[in-house]
PDB file of N, CA and C in Angstrom:
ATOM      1  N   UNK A   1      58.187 -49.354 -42.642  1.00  0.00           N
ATOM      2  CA  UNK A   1      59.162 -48.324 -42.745  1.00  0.00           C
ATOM      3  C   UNK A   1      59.162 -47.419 -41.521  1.00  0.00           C
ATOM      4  N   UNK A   2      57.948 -47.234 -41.189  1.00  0.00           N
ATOM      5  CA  UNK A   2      57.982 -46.111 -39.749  1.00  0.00           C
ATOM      6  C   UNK A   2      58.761 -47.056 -38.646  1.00  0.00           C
ATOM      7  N   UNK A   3      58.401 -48.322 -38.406  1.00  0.00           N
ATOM      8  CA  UNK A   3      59.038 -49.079 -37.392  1.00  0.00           C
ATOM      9  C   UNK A   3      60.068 -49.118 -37.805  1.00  0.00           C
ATOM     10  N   UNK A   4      60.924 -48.698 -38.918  1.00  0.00           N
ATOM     11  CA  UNK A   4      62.880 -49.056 -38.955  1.00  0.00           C
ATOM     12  C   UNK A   4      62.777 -47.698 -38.877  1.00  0.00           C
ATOM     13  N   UNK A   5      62.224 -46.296 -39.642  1.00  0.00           N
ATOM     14  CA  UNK A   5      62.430 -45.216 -38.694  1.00  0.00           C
ATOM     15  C   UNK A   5      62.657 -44.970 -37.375  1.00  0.00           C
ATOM     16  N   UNK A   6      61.710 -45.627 -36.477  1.00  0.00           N
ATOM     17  CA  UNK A   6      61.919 -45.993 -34.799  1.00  0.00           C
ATOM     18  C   UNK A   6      63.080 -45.927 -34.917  1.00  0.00           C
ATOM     19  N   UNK A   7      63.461 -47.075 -35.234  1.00  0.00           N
ATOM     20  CA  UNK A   7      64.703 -48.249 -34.960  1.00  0.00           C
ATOM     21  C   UNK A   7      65.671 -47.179 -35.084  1.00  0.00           C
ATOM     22  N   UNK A   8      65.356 -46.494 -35.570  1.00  0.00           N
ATOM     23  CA  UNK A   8      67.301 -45.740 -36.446  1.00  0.00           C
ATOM     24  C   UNK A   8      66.843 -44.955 -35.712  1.00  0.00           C
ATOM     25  N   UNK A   9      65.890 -43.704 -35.400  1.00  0.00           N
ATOM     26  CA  UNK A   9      65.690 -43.060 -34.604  1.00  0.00           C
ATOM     27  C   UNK A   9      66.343 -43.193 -33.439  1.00  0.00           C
ATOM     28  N   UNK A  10      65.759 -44.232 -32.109  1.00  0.00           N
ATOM     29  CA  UNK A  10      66.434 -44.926 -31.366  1.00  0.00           C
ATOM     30  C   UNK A  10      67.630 -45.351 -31.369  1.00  0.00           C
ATOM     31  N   UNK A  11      68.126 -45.832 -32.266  1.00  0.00           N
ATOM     32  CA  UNK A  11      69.396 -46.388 -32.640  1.00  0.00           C
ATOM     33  C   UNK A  11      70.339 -44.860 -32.188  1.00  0.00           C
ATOM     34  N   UNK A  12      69.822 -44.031 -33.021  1.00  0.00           N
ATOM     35  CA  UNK A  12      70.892 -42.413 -32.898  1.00  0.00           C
ATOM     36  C   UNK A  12      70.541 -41.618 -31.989  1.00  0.00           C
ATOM     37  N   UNK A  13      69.930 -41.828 -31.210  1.00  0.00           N
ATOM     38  CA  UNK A  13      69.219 -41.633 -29.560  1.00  0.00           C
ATOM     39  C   UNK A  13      70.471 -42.315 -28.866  1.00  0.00           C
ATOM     40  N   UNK A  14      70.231 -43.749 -28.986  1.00  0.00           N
ATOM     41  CA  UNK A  14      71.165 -44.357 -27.862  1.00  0.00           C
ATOM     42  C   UNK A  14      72.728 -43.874 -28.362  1.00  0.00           C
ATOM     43  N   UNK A  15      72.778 -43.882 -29.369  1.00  0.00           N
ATOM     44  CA  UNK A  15      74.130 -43.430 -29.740  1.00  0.00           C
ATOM     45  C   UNK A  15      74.786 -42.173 -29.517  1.00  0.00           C
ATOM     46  N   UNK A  16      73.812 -41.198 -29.353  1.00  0.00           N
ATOM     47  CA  UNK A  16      74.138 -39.691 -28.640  1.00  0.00           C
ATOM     48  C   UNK A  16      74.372 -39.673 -27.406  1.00  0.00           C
ATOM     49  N   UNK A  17      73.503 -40.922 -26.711  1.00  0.00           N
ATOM     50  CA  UNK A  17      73.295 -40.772 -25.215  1.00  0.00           C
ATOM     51  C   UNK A  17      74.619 -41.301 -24.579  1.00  0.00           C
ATOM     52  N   UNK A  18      75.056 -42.660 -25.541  1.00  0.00           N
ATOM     53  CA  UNK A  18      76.316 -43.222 -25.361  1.00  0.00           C
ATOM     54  C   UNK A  18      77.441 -42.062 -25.409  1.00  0.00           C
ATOM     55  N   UNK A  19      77.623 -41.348 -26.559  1.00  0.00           N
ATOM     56  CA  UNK A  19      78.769 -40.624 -26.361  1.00  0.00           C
ATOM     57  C   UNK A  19      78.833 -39.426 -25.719  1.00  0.00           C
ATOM     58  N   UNK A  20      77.627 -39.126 -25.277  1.00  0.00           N
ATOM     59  CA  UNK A  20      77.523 -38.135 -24.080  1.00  0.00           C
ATOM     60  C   UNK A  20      78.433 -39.180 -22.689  1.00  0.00           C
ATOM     61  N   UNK A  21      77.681 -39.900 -22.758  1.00  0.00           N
ATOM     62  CA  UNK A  21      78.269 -40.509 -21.398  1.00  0.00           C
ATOM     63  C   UNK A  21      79.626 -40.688 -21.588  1.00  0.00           C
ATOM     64  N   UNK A  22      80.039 -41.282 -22.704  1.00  0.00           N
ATOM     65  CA  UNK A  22      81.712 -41.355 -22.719  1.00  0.00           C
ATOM     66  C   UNK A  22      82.313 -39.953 -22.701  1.00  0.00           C
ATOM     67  N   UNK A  23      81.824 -39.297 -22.899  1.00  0.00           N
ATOM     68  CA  UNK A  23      82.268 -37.939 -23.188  1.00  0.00           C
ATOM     69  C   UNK A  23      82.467 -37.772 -21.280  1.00  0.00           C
ATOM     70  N   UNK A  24      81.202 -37.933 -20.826  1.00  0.00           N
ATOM     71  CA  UNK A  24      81.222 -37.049 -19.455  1.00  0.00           C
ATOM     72  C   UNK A  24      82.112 -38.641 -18.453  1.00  0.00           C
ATOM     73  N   UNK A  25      82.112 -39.458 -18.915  1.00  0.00           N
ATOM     74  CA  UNK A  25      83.347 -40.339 -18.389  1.00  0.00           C
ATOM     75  C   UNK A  25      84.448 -40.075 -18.259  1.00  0.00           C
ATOM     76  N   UNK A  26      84.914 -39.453 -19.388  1.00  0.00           N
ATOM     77  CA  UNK A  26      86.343 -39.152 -19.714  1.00  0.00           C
ATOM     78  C   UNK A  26      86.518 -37.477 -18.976  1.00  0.00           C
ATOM     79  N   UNK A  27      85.332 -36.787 -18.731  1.00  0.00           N
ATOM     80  CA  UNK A  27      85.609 -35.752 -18.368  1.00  0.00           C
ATOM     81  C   UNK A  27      85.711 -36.106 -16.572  1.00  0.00           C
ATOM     82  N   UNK A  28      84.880 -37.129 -16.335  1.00  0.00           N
ATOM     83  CA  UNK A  28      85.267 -36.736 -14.368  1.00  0.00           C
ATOM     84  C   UNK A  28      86.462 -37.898 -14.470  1.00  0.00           C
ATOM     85  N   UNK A  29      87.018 -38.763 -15.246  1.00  0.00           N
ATOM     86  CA  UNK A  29      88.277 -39.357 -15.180  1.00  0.00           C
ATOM     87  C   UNK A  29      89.021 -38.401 -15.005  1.00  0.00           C
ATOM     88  N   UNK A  30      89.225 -37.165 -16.253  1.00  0.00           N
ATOM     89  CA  UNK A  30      89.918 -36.197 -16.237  1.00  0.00           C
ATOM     90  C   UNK A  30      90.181 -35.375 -14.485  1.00  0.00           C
ATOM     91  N   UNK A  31      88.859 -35.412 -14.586  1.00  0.00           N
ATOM     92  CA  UNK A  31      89.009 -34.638 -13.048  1.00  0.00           C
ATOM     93  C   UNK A  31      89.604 -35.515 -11.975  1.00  0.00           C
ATOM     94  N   UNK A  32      89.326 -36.478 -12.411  1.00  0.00           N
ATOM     95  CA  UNK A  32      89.550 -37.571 -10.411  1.00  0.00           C
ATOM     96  C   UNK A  32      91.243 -37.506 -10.668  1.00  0.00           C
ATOM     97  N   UNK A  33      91.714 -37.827 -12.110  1.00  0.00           N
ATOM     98  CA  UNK A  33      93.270 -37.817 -12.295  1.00  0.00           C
ATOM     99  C   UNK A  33      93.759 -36.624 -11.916  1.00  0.00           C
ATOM    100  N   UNK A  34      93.336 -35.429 -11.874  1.00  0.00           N
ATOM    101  CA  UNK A  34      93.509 -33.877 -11.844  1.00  0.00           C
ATOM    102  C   UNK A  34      93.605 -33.794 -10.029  1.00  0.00           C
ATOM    103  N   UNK A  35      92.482 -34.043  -9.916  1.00  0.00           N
ATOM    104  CA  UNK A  35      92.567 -34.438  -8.003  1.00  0.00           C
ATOM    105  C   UNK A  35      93.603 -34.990  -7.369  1.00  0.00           C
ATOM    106  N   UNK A  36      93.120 -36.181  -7.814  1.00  0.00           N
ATOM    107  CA  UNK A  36      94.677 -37.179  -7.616  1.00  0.00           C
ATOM    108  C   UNK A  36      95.903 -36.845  -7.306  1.00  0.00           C
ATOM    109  N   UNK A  37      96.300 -36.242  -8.502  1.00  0.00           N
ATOM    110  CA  UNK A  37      97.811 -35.084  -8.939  1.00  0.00           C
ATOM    111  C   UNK A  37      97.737 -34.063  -8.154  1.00  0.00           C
ATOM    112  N   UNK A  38      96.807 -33.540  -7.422  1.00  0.00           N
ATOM    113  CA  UNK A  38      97.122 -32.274  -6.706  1.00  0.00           C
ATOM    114  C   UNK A  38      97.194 -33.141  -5.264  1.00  0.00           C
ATOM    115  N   UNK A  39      96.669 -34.024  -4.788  1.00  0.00           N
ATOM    116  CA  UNK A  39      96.580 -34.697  -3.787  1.00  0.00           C
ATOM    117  C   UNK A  39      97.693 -35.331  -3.360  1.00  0.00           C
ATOM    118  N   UNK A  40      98.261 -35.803  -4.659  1.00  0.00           N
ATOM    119  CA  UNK A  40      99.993 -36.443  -4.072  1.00  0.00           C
ATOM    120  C   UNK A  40     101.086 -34.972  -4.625  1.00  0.00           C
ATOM    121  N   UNK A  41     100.296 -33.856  -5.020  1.00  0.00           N
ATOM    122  CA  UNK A  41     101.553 -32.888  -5.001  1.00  0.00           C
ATOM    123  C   UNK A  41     101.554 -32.488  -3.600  1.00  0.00           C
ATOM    124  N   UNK A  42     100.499 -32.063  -2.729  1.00  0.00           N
ATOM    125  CA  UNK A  42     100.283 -31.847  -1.336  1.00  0.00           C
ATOM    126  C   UNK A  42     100.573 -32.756  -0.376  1.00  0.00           C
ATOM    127  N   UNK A  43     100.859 -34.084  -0.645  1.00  0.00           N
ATOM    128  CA  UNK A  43     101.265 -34.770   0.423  1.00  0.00           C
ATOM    129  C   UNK A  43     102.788 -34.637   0.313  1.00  0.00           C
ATOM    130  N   UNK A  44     103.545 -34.326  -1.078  1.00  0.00           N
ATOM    131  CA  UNK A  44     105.235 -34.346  -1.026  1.00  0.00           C
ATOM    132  C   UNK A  44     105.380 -33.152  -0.671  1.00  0.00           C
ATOM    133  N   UNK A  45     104.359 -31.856  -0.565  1.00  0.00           N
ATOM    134  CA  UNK A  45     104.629 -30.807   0.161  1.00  0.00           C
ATOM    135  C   UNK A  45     104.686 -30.907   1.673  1.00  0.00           C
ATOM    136  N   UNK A  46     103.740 -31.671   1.905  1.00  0.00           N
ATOM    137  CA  UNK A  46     103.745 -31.865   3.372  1.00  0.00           C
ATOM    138  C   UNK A  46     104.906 -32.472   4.114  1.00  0.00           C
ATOM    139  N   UNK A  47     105.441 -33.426   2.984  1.00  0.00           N
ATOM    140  CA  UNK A  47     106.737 -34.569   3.787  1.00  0.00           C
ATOM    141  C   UNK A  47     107.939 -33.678   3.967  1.00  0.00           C
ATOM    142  N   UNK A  48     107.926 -33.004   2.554  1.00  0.00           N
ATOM    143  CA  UNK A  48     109.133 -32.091   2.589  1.00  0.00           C
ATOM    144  C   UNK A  48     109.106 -31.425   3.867  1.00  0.00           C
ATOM    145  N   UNK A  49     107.691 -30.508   4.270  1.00  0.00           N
ATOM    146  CA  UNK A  49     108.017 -30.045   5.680  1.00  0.00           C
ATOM    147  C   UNK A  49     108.554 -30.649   6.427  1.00  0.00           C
ATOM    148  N   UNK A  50     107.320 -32.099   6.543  1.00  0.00           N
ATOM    149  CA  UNK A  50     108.186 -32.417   8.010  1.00  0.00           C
ATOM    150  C   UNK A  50     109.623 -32.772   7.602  1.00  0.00           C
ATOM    151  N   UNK A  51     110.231 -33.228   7.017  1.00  0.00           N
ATOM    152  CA  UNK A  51     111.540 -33.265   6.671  1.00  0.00           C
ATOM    153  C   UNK A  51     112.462 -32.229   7.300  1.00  0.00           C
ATOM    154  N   UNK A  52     112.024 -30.956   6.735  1.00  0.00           N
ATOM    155  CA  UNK A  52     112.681 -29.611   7.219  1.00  0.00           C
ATOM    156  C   UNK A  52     112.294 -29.832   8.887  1.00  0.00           C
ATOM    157  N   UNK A  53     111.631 -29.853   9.001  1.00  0.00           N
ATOM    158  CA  UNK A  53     110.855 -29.853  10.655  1.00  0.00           C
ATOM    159  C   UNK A  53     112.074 -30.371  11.081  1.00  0.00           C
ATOM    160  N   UNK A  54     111.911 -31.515  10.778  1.00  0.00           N
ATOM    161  CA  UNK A  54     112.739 -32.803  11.775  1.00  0.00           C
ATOM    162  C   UNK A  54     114.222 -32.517  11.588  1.00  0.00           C
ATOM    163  N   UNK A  55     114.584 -31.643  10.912  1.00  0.00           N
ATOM    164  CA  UNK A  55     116.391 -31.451  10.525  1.00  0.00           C
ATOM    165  C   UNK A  55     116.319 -29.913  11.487  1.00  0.00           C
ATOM    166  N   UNK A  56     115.395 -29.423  11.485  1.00  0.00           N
ATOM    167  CA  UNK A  56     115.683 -28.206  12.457  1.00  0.00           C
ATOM    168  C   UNK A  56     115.197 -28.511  13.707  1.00  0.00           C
ATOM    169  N   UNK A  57     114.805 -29.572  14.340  1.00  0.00           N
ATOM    170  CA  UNK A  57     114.754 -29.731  15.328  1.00  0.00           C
ATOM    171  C   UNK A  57     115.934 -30.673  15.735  1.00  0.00           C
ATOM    172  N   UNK A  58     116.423 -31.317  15.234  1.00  0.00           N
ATOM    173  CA  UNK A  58     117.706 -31.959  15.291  1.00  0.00           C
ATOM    174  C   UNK A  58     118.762 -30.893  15.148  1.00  0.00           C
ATOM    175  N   UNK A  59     118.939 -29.969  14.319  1.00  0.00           N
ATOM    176  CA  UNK A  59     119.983 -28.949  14.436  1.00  0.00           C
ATOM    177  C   UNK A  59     119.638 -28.482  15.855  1.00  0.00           C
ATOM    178  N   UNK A  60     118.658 -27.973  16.284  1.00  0.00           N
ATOM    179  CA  UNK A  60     118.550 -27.322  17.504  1.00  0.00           C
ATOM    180  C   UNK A  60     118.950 -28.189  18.531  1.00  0.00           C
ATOM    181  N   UNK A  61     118.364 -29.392  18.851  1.00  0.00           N
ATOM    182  CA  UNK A  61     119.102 -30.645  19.576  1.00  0.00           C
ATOM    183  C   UNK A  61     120.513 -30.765  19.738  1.00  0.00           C
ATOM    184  N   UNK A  62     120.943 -30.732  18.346  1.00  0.00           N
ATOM    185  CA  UNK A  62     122.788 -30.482  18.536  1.00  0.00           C
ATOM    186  C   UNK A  62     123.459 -29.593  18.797  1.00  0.00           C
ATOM    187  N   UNK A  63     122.446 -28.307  18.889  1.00  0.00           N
ATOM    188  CA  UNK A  63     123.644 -26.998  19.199  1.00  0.00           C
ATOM    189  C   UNK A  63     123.053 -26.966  21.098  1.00  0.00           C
ATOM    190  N   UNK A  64     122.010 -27.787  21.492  1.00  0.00           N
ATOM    191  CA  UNK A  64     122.043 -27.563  22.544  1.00  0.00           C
ATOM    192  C   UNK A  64     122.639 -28.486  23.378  1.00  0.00           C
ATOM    193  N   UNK A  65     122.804 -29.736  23.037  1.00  0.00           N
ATOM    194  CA  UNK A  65     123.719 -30.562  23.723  1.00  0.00           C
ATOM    195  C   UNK A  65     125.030 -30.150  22.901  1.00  0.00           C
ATOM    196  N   UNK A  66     125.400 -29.383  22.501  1.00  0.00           N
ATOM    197  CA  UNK A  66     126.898 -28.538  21.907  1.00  0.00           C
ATOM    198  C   UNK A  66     127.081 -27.577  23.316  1.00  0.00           C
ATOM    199  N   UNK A  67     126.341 -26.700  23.271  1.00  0.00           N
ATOM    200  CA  UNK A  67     126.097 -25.845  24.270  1.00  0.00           C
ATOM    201  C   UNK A  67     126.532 -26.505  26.026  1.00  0.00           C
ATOM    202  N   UNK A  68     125.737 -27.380  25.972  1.00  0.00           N
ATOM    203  CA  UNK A  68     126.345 -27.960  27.432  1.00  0.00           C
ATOM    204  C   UNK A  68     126.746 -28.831  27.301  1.00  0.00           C
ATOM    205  N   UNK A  69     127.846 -29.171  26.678  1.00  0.00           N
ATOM    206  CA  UNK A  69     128.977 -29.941  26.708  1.00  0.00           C
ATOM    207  C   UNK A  69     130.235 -28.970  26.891  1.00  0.00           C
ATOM    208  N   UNK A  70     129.746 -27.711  25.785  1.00  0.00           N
ATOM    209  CA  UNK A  70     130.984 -26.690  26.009  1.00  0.00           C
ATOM    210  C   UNK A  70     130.433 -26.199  27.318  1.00  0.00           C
ATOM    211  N   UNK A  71     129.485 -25.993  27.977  1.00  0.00           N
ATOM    212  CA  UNK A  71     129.552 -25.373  29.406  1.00  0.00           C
ATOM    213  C   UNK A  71     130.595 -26.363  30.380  1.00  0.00           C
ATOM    214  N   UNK A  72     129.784 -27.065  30.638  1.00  0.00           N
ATOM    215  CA  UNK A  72     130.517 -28.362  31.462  1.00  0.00           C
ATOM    216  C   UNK A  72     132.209 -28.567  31.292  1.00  0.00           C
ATOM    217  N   UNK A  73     132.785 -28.772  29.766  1.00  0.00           N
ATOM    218  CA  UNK A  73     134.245 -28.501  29.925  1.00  0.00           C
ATOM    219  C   UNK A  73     134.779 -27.120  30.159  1.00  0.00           C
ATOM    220  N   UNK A  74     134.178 -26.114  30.202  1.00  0.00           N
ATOM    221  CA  UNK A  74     134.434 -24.737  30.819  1.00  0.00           C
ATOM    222  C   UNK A  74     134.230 -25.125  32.347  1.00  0.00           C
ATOM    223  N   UNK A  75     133.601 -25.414  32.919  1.00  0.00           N
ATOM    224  CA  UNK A  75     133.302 -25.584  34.437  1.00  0.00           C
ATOM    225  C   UNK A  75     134.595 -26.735  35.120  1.00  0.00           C
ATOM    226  N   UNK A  76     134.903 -27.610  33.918  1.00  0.00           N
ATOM    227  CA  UNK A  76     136.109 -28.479  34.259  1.00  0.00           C
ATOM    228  C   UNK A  76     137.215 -27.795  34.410  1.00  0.00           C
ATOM    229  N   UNK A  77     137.001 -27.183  33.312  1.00  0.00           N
ATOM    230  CA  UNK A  77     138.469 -26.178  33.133  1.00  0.00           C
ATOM    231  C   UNK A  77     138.537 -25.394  34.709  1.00  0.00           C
ATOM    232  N   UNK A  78     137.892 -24.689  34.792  1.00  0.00           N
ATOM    233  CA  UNK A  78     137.782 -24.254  36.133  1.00  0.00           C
ATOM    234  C   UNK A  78     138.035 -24.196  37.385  1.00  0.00           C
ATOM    235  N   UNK A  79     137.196 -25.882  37.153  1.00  0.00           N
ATOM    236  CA  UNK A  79     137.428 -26.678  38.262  1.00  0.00           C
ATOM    237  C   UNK A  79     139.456 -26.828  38.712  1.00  0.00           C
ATOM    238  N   UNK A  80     139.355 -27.258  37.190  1.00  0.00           N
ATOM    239  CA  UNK A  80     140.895 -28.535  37.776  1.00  0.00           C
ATOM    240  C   UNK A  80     142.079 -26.550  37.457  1.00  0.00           C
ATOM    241  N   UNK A  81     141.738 -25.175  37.417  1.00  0.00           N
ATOM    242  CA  UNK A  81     142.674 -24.478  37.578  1.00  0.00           C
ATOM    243  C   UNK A  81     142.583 -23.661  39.155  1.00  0.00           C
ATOM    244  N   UNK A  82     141.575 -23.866  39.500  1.00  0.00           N
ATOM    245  CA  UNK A  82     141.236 -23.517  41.219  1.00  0.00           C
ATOM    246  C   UNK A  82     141.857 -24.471  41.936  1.00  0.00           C
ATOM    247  N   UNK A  83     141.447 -26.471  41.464  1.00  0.00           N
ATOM    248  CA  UNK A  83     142.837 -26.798  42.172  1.00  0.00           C
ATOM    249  C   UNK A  83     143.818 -26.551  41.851  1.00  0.00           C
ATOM    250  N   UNK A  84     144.627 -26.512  41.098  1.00  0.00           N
ATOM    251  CA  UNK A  84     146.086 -25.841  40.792  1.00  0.00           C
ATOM    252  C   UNK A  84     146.207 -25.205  41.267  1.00  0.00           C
ATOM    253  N   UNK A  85     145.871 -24.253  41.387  1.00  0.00           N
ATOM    254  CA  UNK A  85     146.340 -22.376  42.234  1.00  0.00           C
ATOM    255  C   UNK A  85     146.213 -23.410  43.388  1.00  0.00           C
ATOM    256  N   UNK A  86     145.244 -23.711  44.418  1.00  0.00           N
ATOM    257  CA  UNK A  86     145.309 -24.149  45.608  1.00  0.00           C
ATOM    258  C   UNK A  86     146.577 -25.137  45.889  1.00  0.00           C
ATOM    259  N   UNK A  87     147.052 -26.165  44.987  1.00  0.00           N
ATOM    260  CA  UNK A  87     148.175 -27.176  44.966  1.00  0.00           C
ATOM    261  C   UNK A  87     149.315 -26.326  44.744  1.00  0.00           C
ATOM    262  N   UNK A  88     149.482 -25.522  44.371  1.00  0.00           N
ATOM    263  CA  UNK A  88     150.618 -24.682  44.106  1.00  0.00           C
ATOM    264  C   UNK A  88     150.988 -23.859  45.889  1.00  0.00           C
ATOM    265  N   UNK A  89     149.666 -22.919  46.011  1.00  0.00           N
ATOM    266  CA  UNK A  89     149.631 -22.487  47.041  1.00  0.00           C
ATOM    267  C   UNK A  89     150.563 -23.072  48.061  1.00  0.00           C
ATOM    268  N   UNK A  90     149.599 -24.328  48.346  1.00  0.00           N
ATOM    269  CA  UNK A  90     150.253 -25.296  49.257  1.00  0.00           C
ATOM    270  C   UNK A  90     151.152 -25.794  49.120  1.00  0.00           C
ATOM    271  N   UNK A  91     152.160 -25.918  48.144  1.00  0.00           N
ATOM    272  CA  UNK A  91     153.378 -25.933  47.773  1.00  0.00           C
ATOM    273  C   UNK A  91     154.697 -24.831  48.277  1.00  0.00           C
ATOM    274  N   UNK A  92     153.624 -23.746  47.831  1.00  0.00           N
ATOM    275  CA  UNK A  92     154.461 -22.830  48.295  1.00  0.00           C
ATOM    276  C   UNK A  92     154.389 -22.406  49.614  1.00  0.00           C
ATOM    277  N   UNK A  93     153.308 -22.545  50.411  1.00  0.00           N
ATOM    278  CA  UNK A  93     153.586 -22.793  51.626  1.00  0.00           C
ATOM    279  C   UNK A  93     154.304 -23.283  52.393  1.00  0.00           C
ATOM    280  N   UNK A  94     153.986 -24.925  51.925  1.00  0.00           N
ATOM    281  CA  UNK A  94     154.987 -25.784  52.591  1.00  0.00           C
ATOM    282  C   UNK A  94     156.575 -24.860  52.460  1.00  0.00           C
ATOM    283  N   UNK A  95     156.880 -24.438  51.594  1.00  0.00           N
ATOM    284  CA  UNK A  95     158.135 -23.901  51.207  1.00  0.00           C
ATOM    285  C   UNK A  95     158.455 -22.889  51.877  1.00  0.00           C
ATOM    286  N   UNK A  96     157.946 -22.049  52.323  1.00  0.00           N
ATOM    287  CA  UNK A  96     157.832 -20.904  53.605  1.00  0.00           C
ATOM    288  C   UNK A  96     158.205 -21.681  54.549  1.00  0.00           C
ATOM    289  N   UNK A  97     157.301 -22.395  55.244  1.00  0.00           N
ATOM    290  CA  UNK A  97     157.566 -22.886  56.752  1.00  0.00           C
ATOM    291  C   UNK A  97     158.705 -23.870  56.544  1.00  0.00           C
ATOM    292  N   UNK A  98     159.193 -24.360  55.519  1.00  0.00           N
ATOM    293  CA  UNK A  98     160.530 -25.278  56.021  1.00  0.00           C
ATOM    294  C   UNK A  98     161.565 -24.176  55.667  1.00  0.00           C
ATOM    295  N   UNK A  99     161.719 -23.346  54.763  1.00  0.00           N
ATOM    296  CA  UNK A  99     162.360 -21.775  55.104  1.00  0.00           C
ATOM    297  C   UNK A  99     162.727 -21.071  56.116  1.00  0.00           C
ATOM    298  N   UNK A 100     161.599 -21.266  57.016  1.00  0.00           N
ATOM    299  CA  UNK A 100     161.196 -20.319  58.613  1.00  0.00           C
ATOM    300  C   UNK A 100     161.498 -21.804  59.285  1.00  0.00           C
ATOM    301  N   UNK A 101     161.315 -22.707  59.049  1.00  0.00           N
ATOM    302  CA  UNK A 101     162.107 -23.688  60.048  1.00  0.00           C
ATOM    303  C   UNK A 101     163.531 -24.041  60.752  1.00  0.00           C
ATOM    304  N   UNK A 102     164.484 -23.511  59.102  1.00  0.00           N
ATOM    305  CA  UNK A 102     165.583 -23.993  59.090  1.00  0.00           C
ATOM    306  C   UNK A 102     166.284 -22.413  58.868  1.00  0.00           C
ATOM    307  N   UNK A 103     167.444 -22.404  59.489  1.00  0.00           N
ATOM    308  CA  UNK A 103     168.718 -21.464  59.301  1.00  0.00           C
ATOM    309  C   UNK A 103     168.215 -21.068  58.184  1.00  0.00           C
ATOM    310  N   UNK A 104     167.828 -19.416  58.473  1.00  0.00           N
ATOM    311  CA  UNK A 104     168.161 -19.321  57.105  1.00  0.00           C
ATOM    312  C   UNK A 104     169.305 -18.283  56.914  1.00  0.00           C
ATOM    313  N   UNK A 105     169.940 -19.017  55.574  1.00  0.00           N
ATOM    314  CA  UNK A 105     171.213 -18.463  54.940  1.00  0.00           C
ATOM    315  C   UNK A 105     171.254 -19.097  53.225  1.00  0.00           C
ATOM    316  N   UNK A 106     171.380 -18.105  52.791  1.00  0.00           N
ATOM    317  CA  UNK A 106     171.617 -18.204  51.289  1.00  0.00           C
ATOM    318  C   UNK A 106     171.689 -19.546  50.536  1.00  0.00           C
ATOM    319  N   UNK A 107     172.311 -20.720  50.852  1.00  0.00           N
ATOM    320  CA  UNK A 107     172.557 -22.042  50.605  1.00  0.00           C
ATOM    321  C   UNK A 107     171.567 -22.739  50.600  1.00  0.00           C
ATOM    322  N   UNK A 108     171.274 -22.359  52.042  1.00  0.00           N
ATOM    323  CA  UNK A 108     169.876 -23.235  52.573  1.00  0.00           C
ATOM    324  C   UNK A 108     168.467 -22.928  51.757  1.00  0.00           C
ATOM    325  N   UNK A 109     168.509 -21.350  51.755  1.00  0.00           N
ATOM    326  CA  UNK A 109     167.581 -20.954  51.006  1.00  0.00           C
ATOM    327  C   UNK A 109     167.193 -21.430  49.486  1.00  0.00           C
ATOM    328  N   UNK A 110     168.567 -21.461  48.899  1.00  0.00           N
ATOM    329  CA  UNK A 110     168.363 -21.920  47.366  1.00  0.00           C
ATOM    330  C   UNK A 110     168.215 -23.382  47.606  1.00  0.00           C
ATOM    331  N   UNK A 111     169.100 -24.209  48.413  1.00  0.00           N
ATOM    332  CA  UNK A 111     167.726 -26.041  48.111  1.00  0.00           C
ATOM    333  C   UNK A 111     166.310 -25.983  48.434  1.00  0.00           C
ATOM    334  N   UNK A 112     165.831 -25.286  49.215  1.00  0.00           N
ATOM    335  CA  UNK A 112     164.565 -25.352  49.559  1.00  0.00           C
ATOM    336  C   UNK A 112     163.869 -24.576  48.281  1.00  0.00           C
ATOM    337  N   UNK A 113     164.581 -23.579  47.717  1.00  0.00           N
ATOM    338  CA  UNK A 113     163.528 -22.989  46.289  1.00  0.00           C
ATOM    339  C   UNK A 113     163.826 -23.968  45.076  1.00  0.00           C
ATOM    340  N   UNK A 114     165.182 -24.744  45.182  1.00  0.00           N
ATOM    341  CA  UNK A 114     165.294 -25.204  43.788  1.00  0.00           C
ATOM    342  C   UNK A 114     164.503 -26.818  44.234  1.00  0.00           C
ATOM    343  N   UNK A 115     164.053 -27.050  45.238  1.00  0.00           N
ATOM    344  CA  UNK A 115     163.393 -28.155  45.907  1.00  0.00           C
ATOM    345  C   UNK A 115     161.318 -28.187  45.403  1.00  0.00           C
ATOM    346  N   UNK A 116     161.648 -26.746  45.679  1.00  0.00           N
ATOM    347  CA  UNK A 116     160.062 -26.269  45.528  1.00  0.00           C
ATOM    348  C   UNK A 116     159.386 -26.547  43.943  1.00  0.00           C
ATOM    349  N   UNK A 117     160.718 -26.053  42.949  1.00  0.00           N
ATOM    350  CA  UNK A 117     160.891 -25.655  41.672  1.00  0.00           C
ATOM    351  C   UNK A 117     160.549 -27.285  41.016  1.00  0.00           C
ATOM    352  N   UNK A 118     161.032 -28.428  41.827  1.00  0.00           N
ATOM    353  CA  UNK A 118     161.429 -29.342  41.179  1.00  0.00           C
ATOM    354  C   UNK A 118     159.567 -30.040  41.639  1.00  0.00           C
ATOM    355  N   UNK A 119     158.709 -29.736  42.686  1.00  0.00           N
ATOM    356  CA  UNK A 119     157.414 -29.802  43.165  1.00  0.00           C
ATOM    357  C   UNK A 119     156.264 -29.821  42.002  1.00  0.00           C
ATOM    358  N   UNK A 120     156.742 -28.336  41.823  1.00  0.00           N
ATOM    359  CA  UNK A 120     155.851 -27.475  40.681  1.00  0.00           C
ATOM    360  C   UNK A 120     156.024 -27.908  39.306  1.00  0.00           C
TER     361      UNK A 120
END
């Protein structure tokens, strides 16, 4: 009888020891899953940044090649109204000296302006 005392003794020994351990199994499962979950909440925090990152550095990219594209057609603009005034100029130049070339009298005067007119 003392040796099946052992036995059951032992028996409810190992059986405490067992559900301790399942117990503390289920508790660092608990935890590693708990880890886990904070570990992939911090990495979709992280992506989201760079996400934002990469859209504001691309917005900035586009307002700066925005930026000098609108410079450059301002500088065109520029460009092609400095020649104008100068092509005009010289238009109207030319129109002076064949003026001061030829008789002038009223007749003459108006083909050479309605000549100029038809230039411009």
């Amino acid at each position: 009888m003392r040796e099946l005392r052992k036995v059951w003794l032992l028996h409810n020994k190992v059986k405490k020891n067992l559900e301790e351990a399942q117990a503390k199994v289920s508790d660092n499962l608990k935890d590693a899953k708990q880890k886990a979950q904070e570990i992939i909440n911090q990495a979709q925090k992280r992506a989201t940044e760079i996400v934002d990152e990469a859209k504001e550095a691309a917005r900035e990219e586009a307002d700066r090649i925005k930026s000098m594209a609108t410079n450059d057609i301002e500088q065109q603009v520029n460009s092609a109204k400095t020649a104008l005034r100068k092509e005009v100029s010289l238009i109207a130049l030319a129109g002076v000296e064949k003026i001061l070339a030829r008789e002038v009298n009223a007749e003459t005067h108006d083909a050479v302006l309605n000549d100029l007119v038809a230039q411009i």
